[in-house]
N, C-alpha and C. Protein backbone atom coordinates (compact mmCIF):
# COMPACT_ATOMS: atom_id res chain seq x y z
N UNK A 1 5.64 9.83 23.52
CA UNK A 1 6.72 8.87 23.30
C UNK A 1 6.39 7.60 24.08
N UNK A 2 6.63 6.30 23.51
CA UNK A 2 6.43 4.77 23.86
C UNK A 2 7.73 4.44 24.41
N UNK A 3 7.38 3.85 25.23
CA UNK A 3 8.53 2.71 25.85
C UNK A 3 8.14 1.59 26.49
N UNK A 4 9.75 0.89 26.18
CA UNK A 4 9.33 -0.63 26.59
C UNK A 4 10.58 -1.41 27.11
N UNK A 5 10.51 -2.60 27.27
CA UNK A 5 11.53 -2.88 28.20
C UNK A 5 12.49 -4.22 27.38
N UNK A 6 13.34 -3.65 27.34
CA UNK A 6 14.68 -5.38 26.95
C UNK A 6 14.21 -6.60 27.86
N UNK A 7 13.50 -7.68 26.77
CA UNK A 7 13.60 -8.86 28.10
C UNK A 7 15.04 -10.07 27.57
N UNK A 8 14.41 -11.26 28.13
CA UNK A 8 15.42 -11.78 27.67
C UNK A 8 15.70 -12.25 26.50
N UNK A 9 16.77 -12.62 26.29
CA UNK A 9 16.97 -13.10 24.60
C UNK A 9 16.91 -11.98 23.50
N UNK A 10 17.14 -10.39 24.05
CA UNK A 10 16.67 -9.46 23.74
C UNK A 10 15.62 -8.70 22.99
N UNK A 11 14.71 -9.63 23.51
CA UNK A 11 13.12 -9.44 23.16
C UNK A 11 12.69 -7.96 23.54
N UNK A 12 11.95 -7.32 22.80
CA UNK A 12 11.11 -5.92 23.29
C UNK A 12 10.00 -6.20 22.53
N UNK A 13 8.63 -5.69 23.08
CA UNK A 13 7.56 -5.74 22.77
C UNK A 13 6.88 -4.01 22.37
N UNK A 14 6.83 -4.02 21.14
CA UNK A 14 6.60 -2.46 20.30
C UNK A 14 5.01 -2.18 20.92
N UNK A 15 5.10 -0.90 21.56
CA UNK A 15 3.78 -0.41 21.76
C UNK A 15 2.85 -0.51 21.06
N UNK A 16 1.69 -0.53 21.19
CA UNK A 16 0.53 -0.65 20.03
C UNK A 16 0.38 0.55 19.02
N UNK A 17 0.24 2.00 19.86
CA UNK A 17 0.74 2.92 18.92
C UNK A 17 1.75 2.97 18.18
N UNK A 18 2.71 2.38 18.43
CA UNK A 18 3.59 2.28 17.01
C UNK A 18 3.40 1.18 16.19
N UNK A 19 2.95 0.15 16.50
CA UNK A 19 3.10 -1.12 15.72
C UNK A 19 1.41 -0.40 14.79
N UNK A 20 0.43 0.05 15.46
CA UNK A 20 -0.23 1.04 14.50
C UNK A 20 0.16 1.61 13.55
N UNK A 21 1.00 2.82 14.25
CA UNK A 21 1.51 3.29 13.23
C UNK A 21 2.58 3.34 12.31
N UNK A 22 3.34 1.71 12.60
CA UNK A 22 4.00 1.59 11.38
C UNK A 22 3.73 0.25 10.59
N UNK A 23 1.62 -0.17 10.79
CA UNK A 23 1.07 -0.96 10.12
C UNK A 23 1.96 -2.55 10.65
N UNK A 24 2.58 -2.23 11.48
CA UNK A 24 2.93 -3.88 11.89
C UNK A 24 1.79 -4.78 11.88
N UNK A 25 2.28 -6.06 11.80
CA UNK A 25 1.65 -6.94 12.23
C UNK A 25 2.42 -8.61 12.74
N UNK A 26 2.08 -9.14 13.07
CA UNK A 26 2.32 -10.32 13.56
C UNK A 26 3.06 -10.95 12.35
N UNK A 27 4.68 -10.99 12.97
CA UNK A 27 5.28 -12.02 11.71
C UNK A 27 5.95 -11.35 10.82
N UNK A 28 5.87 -9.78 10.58
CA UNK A 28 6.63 -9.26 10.00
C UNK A 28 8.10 -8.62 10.22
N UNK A 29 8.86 -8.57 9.85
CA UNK A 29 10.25 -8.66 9.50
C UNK A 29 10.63 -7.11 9.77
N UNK A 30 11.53 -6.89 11.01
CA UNK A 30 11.96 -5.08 11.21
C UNK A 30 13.94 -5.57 10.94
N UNK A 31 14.45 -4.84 10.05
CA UNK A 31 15.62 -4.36 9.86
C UNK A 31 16.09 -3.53 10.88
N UNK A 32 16.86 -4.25 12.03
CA UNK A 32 17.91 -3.15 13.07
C UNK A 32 19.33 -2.58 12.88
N UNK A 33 19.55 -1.35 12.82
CA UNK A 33 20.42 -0.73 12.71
C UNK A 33 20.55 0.12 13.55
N UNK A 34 21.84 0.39 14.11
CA UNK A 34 22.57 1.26 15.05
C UNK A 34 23.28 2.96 14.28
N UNK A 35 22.74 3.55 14.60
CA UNK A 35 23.03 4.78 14.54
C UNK A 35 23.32 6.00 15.66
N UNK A 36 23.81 7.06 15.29
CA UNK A 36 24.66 8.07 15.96
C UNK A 36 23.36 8.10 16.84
N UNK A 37 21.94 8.05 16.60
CA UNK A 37 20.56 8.57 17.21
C UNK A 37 20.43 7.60 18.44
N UNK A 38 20.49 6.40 18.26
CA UNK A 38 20.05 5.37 18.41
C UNK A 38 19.89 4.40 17.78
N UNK A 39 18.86 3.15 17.65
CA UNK A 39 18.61 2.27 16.97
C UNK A 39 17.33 2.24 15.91
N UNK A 40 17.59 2.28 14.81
CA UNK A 40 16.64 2.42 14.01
C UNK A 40 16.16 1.27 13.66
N UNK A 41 14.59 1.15 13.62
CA UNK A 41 13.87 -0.22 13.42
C UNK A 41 13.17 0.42 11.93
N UNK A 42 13.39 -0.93 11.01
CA UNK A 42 13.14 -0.08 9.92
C UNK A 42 11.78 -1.75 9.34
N UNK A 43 10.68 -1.20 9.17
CA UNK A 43 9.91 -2.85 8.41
C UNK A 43 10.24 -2.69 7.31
N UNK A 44 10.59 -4.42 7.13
CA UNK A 44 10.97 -5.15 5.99
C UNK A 44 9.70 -6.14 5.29
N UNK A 45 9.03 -5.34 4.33
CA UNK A 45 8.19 -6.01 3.87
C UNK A 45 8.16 -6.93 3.01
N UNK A 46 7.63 -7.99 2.59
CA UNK A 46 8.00 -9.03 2.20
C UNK A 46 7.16 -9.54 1.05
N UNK A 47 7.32 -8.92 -0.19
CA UNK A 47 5.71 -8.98 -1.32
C UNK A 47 6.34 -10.40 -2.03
N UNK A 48 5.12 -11.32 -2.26
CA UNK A 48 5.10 -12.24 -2.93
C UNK A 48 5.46 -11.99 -4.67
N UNK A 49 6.59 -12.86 -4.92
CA UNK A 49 7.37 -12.50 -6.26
C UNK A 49 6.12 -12.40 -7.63
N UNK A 50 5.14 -13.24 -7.23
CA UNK A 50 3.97 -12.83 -8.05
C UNK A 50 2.96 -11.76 -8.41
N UNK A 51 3.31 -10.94 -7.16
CA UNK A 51 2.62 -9.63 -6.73
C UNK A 51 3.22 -8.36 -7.27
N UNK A 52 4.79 -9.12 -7.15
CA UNK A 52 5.75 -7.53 -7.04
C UNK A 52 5.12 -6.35 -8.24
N UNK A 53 4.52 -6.77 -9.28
CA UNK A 53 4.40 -5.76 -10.13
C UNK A 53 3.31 -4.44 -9.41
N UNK A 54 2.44 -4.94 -8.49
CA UNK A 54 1.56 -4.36 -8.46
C UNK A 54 2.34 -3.32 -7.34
N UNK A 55 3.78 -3.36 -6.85
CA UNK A 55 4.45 -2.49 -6.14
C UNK A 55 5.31 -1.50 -6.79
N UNK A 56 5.46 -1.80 -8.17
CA UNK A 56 6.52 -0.91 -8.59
C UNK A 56 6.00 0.49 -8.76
N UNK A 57 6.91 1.43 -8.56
CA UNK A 57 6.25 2.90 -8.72
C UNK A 57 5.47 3.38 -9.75
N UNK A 58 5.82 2.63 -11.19
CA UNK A 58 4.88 3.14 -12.18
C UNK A 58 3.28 2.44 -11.64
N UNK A 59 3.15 1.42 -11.49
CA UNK A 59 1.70 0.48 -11.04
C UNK A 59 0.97 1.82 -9.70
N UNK A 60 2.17 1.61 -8.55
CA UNK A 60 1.71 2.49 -7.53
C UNK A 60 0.57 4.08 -7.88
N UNK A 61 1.91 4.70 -8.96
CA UNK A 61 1.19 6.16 -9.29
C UNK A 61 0.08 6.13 -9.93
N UNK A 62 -0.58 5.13 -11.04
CA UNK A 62 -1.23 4.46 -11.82
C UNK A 62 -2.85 4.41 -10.34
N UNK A 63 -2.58 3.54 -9.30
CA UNK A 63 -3.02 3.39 -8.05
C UNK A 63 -3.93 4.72 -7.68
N UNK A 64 -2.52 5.47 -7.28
CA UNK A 64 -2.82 7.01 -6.77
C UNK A 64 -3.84 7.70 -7.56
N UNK A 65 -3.51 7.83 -9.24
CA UNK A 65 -4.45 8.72 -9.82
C UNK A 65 -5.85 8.04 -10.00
N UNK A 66 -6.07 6.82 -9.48
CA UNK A 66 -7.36 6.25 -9.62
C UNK A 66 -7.85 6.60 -8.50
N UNK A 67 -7.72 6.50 -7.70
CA UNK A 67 -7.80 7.03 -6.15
C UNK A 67 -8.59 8.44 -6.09
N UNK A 68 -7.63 9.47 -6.70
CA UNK A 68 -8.00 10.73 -6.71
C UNK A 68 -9.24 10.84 -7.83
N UNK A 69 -9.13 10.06 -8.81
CA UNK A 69 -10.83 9.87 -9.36
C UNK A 69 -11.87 9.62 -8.80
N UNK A 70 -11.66 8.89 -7.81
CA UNK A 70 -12.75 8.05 -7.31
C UNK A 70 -12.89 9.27 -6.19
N UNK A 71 -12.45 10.07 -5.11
CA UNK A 71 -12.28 10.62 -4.02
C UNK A 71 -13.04 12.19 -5.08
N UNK A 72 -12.74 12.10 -6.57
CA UNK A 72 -13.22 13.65 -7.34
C UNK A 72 -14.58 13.09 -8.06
N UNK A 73 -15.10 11.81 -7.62
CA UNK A 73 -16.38 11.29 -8.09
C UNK A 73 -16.17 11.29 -10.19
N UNK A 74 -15.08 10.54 -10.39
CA UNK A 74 -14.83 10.73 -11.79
C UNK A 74 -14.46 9.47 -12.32
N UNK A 75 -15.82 8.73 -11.95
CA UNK A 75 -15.98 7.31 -12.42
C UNK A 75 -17.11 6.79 -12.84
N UNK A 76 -16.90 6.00 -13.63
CA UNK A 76 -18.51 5.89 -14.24
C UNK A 76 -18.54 3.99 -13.64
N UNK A 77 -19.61 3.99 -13.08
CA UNK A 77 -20.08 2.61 -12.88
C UNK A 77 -20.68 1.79 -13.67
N UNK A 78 -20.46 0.27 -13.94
CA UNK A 78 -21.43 -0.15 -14.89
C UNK A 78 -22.15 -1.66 -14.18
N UNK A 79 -23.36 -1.82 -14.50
CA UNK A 79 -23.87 -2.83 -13.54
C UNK A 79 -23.52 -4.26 -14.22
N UNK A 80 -22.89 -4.25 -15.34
CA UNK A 80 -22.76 -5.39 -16.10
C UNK A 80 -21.53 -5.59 -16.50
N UNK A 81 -20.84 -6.37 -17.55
CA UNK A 81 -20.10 -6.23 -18.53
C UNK A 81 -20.41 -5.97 -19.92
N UNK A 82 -21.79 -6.32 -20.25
CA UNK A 82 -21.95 -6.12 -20.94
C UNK A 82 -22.36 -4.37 -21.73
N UNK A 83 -22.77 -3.91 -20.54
CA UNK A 83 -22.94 -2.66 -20.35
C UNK A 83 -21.46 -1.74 -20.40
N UNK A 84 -20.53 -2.34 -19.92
CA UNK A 84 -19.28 -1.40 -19.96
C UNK A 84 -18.57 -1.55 -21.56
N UNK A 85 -19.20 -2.86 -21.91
CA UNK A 85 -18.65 -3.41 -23.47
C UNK A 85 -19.70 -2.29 -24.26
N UNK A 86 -20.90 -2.14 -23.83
CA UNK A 86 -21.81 -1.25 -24.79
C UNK A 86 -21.02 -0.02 -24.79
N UNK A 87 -20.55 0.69 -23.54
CA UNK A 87 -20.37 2.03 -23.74
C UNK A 87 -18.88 2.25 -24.20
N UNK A 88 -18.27 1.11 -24.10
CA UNK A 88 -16.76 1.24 -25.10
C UNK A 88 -16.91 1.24 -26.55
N UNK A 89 -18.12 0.37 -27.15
CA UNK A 89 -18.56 0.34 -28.35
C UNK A 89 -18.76 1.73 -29.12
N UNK A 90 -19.05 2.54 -28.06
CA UNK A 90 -19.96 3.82 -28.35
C UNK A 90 -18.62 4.54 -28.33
N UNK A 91 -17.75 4.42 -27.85
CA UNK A 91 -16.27 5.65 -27.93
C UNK A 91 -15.78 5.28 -28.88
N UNK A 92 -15.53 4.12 -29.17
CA UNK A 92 -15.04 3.82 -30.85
C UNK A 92 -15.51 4.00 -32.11
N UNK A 93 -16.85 4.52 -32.08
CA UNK A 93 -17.88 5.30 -33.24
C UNK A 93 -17.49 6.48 -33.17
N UNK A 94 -17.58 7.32 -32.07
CA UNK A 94 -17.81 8.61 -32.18
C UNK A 94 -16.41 8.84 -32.69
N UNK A 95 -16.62 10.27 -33.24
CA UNK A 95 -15.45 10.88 -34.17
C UNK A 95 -14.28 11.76 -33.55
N UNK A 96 -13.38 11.23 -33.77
CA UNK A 96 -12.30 12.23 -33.04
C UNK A 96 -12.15 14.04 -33.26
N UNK A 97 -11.66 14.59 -32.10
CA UNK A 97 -11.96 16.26 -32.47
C UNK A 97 -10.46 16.68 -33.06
């Protein structure tokens, strides 16, 4: 467990292990709330309105199962474009089962 101290203006400075581990960084935005526990610091992340799609859960899971391809070696590389255009050429010939 981290601790730290109230300064003034009620400033506290988040341990490094936590600002680790809750990916802080400089400038970002924590939501405080008071609860029966204590005070819950919650980050408020802040995605650019141009971005947001690439956050929504369908995009995210989309994310994930590429992930688990790549981590199950179930990707095919191509050194070109033109090369990835050749081998799409070639799935649209072959005959469906």
């Amino acid at each position: 467990m981290s601790r730290t101290t109230v300064r003034a203006k009620g400033q506290i400075t988040l341990p490094e292990d936590v600002r680790r581990a809750a990916r802080l960084e400089e400038g970002d935005l924590l939501e405080a709330e008071v609860t029966e526990d204590g005070i819950l610091l919650r980050p408020q992340k802040i995605v650019d309105t141009t971005q947001a799609w690439f956050w929504t859960p369908d995009w995210q899971s989309g994310e994930r199962e590429v992930e688990r391809d790549r981590e199950q070696d179930q990707v095919t590389t191509f050194r070109s474009g033109e090369e990835l255009l050749a081998s799409l050429r070639g799935l649209s010939t072959q005959p469906t089962k």
